[in-house]
N, C-alpha and C. Protein backbone atom coordinates (compact mmCIF):
# COMPACT_ATOMS: atom_id res chain seq x y z
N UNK A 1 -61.11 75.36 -71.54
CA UNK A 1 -60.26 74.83 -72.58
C UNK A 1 -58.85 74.57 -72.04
N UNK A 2 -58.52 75.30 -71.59
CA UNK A 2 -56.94 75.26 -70.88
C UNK A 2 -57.36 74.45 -69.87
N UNK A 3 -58.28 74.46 -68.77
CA UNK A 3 -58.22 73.14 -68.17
C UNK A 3 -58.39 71.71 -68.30
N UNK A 4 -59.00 71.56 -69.67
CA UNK A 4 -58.92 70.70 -70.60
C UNK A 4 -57.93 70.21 -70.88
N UNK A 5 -57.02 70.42 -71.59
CA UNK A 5 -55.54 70.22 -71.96
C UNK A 5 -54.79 69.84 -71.00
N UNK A 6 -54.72 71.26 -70.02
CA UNK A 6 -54.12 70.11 -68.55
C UNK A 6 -54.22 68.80 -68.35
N UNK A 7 -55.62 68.75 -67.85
CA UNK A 7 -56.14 67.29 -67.56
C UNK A 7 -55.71 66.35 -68.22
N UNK A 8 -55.92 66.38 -69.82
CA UNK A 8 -55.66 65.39 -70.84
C UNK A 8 -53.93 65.41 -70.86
N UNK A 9 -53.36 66.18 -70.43
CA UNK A 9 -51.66 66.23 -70.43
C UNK A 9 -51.48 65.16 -69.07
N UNK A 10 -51.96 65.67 -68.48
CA UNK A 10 -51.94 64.71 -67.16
C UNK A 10 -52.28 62.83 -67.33
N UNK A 11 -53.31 62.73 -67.96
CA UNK A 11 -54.13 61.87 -68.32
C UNK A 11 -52.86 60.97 -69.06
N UNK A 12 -52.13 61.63 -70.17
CA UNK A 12 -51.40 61.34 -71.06
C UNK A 12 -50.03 60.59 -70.59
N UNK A 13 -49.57 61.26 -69.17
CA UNK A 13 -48.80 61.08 -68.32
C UNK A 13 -48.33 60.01 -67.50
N UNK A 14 -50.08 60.01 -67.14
CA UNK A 14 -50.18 58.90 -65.96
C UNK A 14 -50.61 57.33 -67.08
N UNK A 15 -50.47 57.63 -68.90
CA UNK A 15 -50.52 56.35 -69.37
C UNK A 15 -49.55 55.92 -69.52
N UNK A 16 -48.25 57.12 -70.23
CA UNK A 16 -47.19 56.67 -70.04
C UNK A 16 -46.09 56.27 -68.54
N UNK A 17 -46.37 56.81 -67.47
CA UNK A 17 -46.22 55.93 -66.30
C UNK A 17 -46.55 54.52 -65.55
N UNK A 18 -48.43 54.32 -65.88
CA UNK A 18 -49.10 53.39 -66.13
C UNK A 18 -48.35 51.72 -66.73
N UNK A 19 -47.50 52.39 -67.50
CA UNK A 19 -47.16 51.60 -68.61
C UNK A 19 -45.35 50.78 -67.89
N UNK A 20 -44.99 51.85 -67.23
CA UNK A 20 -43.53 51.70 -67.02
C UNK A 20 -43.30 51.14 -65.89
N UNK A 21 -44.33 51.15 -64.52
CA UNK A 21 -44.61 50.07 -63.79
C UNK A 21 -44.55 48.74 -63.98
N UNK A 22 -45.39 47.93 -64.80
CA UNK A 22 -44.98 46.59 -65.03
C UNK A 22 -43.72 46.33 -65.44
N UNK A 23 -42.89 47.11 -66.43
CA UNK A 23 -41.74 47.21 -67.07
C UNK A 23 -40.61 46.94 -66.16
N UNK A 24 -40.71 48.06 -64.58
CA UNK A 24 -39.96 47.56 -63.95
C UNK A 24 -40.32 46.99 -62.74
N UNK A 25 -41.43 46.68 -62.87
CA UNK A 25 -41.51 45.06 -61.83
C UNK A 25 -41.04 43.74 -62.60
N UNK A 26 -41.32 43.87 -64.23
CA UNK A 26 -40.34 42.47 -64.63
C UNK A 26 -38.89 42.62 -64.91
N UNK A 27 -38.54 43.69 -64.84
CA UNK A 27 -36.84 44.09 -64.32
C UNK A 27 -36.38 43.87 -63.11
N UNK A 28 -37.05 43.82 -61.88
CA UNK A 28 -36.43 43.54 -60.94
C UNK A 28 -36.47 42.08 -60.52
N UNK A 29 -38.02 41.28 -61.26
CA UNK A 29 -38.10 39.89 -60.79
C UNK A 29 -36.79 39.15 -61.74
N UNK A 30 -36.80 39.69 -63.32
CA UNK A 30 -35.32 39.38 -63.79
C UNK A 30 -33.96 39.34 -63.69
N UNK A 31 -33.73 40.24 -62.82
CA UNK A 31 -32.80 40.90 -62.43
C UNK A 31 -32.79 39.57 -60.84
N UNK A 32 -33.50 39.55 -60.06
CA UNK A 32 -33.19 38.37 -58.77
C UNK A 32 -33.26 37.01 -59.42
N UNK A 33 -33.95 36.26 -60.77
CA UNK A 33 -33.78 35.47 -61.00
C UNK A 33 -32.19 35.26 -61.74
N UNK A 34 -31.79 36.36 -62.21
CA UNK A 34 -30.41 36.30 -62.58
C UNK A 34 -29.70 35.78 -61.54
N UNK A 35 -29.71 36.84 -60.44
CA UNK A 35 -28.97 37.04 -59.24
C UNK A 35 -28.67 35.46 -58.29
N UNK A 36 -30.01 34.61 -59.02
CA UNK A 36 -30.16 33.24 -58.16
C UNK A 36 -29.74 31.92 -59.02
N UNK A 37 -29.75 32.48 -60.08
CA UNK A 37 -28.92 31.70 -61.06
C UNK A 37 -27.52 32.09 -61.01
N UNK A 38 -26.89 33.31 -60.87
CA UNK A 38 -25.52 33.44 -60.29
C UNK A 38 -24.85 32.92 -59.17
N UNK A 39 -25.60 33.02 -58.15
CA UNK A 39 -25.29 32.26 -56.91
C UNK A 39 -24.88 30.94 -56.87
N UNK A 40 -26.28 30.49 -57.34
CA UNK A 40 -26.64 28.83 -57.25
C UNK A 40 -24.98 28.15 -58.19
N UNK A 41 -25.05 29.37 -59.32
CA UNK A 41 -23.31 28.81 -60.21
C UNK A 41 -22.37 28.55 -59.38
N UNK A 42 -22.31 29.62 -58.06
CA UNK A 42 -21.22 29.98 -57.71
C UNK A 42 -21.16 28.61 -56.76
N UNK A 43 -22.11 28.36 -56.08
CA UNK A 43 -22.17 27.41 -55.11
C UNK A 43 -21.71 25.95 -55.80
N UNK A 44 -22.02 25.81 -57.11
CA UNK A 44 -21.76 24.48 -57.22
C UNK A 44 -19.85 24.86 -57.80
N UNK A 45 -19.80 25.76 -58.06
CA UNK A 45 -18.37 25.93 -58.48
C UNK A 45 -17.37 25.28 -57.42
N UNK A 46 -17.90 26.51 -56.88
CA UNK A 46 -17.40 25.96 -54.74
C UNK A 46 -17.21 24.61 -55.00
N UNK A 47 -18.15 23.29 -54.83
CA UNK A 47 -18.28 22.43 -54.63
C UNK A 47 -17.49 21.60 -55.95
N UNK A 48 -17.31 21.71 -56.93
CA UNK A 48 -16.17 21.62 -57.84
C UNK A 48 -14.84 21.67 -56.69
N UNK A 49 -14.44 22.52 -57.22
CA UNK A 49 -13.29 23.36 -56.13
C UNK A 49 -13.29 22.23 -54.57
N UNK A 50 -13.97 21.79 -54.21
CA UNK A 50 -13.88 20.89 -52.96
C UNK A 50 -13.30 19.49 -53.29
N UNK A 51 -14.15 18.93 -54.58
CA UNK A 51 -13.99 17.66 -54.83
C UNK A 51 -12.86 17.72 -55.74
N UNK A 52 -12.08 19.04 -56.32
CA UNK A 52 -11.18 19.08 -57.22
C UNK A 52 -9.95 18.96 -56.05
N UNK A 53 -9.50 20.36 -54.92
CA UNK A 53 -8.72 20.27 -53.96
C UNK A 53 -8.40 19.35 -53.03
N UNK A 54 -9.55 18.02 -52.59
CA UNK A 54 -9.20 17.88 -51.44
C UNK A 54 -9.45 15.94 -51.81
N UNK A 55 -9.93 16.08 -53.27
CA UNK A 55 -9.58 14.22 -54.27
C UNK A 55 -10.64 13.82 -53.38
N UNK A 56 -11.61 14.10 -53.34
CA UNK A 56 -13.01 13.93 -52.54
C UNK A 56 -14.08 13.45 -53.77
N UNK A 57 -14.60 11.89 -53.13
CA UNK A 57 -15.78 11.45 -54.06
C UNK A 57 -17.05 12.34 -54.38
N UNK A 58 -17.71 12.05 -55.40
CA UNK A 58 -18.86 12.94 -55.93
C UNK A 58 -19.89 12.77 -54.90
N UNK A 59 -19.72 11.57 -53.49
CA UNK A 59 -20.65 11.60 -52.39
C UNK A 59 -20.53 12.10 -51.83
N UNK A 60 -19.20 12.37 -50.99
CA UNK A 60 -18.87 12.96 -50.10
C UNK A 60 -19.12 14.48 -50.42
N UNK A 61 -18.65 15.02 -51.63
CA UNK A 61 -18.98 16.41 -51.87
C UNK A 61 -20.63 16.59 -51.74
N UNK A 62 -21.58 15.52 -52.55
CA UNK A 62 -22.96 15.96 -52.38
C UNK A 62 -23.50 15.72 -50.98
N UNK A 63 -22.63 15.13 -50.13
CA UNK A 63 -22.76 15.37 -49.11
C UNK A 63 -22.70 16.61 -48.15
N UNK A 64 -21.76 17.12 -48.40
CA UNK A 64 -21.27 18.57 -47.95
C UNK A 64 -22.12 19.82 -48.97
N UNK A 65 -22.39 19.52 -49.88
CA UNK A 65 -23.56 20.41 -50.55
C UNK A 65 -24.46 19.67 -49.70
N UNK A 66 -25.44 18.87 -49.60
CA UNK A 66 -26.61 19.27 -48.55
C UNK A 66 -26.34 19.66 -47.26
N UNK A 67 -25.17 19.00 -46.80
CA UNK A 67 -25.33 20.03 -45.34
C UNK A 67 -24.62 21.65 -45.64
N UNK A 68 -24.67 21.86 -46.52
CA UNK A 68 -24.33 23.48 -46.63
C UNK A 68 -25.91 23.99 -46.82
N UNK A 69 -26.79 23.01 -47.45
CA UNK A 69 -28.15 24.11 -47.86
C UNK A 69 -28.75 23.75 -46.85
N UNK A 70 -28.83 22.68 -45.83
CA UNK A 70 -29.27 22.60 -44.60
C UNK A 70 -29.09 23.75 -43.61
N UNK A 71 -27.92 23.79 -43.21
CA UNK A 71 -27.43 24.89 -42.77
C UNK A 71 -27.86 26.40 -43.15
N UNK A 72 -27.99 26.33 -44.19
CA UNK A 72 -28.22 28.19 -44.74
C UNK A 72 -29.90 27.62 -44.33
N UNK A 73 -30.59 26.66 -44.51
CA UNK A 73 -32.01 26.81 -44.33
C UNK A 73 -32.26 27.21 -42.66
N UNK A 74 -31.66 26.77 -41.90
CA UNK A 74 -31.37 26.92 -40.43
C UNK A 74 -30.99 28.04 -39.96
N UNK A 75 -30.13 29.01 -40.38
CA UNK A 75 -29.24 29.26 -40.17
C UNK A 75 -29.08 30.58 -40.67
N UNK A 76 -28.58 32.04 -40.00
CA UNK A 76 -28.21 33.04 -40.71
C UNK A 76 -27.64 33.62 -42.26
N UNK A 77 -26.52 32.68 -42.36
CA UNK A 77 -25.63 32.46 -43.79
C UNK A 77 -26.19 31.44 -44.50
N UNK A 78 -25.85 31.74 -45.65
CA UNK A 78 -26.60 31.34 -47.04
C UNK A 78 -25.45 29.99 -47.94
N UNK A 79 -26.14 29.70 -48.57
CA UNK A 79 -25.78 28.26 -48.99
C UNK A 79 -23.66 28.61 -49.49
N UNK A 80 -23.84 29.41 -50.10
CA UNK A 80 -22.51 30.42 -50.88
C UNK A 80 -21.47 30.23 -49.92
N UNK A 81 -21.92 31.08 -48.66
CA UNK A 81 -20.77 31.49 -48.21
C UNK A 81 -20.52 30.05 -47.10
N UNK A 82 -21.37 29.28 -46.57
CA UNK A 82 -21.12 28.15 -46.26
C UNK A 82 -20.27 26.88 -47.47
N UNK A 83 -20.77 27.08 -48.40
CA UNK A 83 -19.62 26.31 -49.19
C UNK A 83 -18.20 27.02 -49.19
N UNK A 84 -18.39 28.22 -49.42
CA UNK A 84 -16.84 29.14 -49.03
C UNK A 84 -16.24 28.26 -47.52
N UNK A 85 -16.68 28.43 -47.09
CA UNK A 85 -15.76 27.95 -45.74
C UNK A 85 -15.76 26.48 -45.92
N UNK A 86 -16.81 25.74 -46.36
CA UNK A 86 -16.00 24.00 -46.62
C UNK A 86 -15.04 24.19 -47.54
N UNK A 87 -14.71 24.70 -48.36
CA UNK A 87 -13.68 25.23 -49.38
C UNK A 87 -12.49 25.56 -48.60
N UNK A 88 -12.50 26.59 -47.89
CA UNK A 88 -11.42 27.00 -46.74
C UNK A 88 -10.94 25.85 -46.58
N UNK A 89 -12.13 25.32 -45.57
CA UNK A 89 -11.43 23.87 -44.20
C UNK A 89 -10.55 22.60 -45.89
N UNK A 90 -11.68 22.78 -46.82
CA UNK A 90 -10.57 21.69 -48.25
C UNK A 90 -9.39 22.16 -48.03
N UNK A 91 -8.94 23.53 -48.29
CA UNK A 91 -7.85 23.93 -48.55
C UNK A 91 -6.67 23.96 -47.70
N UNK A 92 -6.82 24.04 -46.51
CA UNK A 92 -6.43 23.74 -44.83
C UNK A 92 -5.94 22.14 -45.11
N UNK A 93 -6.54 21.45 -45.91
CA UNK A 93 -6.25 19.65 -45.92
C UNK A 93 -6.99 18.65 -45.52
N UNK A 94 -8.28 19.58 -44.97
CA UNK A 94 -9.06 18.66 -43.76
C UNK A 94 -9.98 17.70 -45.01
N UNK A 95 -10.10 16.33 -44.94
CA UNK A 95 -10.93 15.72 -45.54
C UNK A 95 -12.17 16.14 -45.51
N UNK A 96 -13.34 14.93 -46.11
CA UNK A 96 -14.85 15.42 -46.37
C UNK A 96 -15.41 15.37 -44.62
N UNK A 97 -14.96 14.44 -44.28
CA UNK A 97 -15.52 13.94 -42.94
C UNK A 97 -15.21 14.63 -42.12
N UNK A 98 -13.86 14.93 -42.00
CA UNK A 98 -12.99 16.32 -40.97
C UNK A 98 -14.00 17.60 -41.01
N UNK A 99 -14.25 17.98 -42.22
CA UNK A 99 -15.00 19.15 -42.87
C UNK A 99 -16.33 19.31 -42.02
N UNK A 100 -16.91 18.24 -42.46
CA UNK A 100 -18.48 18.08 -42.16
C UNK A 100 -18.29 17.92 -40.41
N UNK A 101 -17.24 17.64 -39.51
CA UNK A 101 -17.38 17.94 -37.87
C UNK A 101 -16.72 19.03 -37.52
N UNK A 102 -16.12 20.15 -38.45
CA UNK A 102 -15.38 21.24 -38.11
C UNK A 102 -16.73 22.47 -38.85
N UNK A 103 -17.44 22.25 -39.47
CA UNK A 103 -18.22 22.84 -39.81
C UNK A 103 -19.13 23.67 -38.89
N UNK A 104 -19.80 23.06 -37.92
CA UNK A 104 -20.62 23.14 -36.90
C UNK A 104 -19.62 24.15 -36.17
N UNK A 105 -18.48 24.01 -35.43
CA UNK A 105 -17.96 25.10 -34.49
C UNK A 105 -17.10 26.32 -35.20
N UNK A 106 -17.43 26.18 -36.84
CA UNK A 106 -16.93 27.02 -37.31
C UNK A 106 -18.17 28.15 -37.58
N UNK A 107 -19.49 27.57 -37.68
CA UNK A 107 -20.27 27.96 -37.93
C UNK A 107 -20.79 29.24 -36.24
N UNK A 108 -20.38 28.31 -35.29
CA UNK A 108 -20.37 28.67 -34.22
C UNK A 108 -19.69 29.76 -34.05
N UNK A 109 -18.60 29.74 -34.05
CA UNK A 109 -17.58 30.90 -34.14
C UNK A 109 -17.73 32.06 -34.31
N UNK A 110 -18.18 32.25 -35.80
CA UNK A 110 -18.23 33.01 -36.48
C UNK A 110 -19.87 33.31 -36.18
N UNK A 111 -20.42 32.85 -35.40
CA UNK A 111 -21.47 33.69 -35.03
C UNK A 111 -21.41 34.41 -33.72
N UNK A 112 -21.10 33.96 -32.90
CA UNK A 112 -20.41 34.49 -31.53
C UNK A 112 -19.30 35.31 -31.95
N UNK A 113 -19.24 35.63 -32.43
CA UNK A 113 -17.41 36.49 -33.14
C UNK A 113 -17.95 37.41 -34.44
N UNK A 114 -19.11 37.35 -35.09
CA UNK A 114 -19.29 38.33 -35.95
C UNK A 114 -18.53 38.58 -36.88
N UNK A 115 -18.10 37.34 -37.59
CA UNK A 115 -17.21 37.70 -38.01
C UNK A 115 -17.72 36.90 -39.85
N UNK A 116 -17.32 36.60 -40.66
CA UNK A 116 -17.66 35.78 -41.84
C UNK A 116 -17.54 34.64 -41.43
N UNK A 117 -17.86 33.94 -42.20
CA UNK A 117 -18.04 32.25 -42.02
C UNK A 117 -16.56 31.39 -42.50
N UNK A 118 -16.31 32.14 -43.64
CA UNK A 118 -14.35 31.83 -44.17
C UNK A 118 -13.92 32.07 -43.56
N UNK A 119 -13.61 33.58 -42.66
CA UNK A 119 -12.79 34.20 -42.06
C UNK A 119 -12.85 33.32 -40.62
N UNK A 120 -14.02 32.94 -39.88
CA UNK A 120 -13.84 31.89 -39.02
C UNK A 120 -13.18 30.55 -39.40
N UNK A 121 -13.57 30.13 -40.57
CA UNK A 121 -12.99 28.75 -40.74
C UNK A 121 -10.82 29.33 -40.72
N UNK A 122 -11.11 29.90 -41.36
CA UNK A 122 -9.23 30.27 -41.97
C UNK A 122 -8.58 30.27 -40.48
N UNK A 123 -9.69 31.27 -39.70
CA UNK A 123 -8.84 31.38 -38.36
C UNK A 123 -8.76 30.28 -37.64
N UNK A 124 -9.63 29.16 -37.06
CA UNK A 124 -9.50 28.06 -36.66
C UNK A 124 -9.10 27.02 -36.79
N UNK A 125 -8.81 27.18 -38.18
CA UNK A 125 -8.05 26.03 -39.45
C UNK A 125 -6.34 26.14 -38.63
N UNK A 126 -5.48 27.74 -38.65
CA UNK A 126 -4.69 28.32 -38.65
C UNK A 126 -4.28 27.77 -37.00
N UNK A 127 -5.50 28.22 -35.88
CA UNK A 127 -5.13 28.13 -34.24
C UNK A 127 -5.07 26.66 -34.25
N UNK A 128 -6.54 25.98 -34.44
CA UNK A 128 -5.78 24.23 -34.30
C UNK A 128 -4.96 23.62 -34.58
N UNK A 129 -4.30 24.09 -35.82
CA UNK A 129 -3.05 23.65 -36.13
C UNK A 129 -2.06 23.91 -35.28
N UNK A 130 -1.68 25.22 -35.39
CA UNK A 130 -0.81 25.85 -34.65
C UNK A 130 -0.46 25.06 -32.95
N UNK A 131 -1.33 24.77 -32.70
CA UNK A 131 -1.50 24.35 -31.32
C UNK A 131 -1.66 22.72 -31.56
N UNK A 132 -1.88 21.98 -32.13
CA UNK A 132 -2.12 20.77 -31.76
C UNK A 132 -3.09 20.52 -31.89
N UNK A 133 -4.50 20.22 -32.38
CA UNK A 133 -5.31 20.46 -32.50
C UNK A 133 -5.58 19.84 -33.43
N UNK A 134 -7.10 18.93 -33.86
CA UNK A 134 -7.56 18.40 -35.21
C UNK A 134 -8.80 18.78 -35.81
N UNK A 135 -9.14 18.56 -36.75
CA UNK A 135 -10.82 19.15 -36.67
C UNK A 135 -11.99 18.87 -35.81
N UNK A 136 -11.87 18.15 -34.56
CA UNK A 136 -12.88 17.81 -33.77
C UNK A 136 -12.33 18.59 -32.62
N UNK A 137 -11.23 19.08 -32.74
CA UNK A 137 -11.19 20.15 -31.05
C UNK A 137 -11.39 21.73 -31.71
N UNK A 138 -11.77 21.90 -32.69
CA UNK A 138 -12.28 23.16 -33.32
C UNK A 138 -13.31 24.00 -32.35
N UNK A 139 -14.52 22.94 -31.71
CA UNK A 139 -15.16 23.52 -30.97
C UNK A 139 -14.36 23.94 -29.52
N UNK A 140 -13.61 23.39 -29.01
CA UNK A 140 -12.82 23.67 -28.05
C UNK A 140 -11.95 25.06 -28.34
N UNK A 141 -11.32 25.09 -29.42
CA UNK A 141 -10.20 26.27 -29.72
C UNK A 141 -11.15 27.44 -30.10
N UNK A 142 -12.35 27.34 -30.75
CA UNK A 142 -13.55 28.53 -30.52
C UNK A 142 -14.11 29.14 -29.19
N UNK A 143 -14.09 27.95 -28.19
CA UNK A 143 -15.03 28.30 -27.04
C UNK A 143 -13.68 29.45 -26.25
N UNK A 144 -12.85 28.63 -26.45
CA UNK A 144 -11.49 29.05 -25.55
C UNK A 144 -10.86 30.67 -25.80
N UNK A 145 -11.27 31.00 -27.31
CA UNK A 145 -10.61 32.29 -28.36
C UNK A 145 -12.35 33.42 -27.85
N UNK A 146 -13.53 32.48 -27.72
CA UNK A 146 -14.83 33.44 -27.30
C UNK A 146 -14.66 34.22 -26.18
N UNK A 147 -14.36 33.00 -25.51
CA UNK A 147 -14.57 33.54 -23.35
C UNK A 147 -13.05 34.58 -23.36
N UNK A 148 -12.14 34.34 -24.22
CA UNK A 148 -10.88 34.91 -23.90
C UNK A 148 -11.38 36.60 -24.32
N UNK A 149 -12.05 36.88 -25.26
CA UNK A 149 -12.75 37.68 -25.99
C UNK A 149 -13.40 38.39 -25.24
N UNK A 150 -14.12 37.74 -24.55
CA UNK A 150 -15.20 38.03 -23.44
C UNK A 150 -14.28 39.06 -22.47
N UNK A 151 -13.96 38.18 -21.57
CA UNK A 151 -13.18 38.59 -20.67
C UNK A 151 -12.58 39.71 -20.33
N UNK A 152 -11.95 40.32 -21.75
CA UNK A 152 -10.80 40.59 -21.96
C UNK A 152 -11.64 42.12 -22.50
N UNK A 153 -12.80 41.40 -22.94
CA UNK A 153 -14.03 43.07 -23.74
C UNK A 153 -12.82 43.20 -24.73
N UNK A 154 -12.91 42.58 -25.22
CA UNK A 154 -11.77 42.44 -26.84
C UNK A 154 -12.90 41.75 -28.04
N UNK A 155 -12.74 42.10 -29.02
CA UNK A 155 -13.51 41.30 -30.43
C UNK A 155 -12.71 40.32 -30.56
N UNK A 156 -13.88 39.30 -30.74
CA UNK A 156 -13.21 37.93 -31.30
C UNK A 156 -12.55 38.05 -32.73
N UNK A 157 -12.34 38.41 -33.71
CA UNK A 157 -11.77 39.02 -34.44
C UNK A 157 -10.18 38.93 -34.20
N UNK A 158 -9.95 40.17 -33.34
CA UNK A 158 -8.73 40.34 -32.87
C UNK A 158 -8.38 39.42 -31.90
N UNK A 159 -9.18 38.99 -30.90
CA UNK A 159 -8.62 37.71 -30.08
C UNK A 159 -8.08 36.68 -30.87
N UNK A 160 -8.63 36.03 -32.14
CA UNK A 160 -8.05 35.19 -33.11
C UNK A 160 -6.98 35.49 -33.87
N UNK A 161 -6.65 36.85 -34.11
CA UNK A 161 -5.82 37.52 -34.92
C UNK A 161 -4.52 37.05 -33.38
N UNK A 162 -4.81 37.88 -32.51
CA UNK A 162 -3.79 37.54 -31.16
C UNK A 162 -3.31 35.37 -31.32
N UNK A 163 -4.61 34.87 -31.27
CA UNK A 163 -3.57 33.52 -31.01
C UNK A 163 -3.06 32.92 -32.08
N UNK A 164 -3.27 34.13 -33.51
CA UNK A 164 -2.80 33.40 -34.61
C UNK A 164 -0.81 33.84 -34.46
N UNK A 165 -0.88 34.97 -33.88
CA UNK A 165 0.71 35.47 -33.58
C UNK A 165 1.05 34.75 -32.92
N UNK A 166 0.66 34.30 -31.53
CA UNK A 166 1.42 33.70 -30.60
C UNK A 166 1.61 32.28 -30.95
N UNK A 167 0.95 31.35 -31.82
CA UNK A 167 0.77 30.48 -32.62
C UNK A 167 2.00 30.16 -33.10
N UNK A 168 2.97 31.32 -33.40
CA UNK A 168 3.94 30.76 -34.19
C UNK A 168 5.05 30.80 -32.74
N UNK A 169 4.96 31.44 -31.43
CA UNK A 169 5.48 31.33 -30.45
C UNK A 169 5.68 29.97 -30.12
N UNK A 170 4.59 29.36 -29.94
CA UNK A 170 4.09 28.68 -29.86
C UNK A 170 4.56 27.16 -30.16
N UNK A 171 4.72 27.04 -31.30
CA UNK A 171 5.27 25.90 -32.44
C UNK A 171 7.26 25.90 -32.10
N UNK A 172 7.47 26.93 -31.38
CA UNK A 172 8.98 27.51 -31.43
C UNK A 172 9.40 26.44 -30.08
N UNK A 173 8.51 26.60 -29.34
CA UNK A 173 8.35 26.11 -27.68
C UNK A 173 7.73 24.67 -28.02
């Protein structure tokens, strides 16, 4: 009798557990479809924000939205934070076209350098200027801030942080 009861306590247990499984497997598939409907907002916001800052046609921006989801399909970083950094390079002044050939060695950068994908664009935005520089020698002022990095057994990080100081030396001279 008492092992009876057990059992059926148990029994009773594993219906109400039974039960709370599906419950939160459609909590978590809800919960990422949220999460991808948040994103996807954020990304086209971004892309607002591009064609709002930088007086860029509705082509040129859907231009730079597909090569941002190109890129994240390729590519480590995700559609988001690649519009973040065409956003950056907008904000820097660089047109749609500037954007879309500074993209690639920013993308570069910041993978050799470990660093974010903004935080590369801001820094290279910042050294090419500083120096002379337009959005097509981006890949040049990356390769140059890597090997210096290298060399030196310094993080690219701080190597960029270094030619963003001397940068203003720089402009003085």
């Amino acid at each position: 009798s008492a092992a009876r009861g057990l059992a059926s306590g148990f029994g009773a247990m594993w219906l109400t557990w039974g039960q709370i499984g599906p419950l939160l497997a459609g909590a978590a598939i809800s919960n990422g479809l949220v999460q991808a409907i948040k994103a996807g907002s954020q990304f086209e916001q971004s892309l607002a924000s591009i064609r709002y800052l930088g007086g860029e046609s509705e082509q040129a921006v859907a231009g730079i939205g597909r090569a941002a989801l190109e890129m994240a399909r390729s590519g480590p970083v995700g559609p988001l934070e690649i519009a973040e950094a065409f956003k950056t390079l907008s904000l820097a002044g660089l047109n749609a076209k500037e954007q879309m050939e500074a993209i690639k060695p920013v993308m570069n950068f910041s993978l050799a350098g470990e660093i974010e994908i903004k935080k590369a664009a801001e820094s290279l935005t910042a050294i090419s200027t500083a120096f002379g520089y337009n959005a097509m020698g981006f890949g040049a002022v990356g390769d140059v801030i890597t090997k210096a990095a290298a060399i030196s057994m310094s993080s690219v990080g701080d190597m960029a942080e270094a030619f963003k100081q001397a940068s203003t030396v720089a402009q003085q001279f």
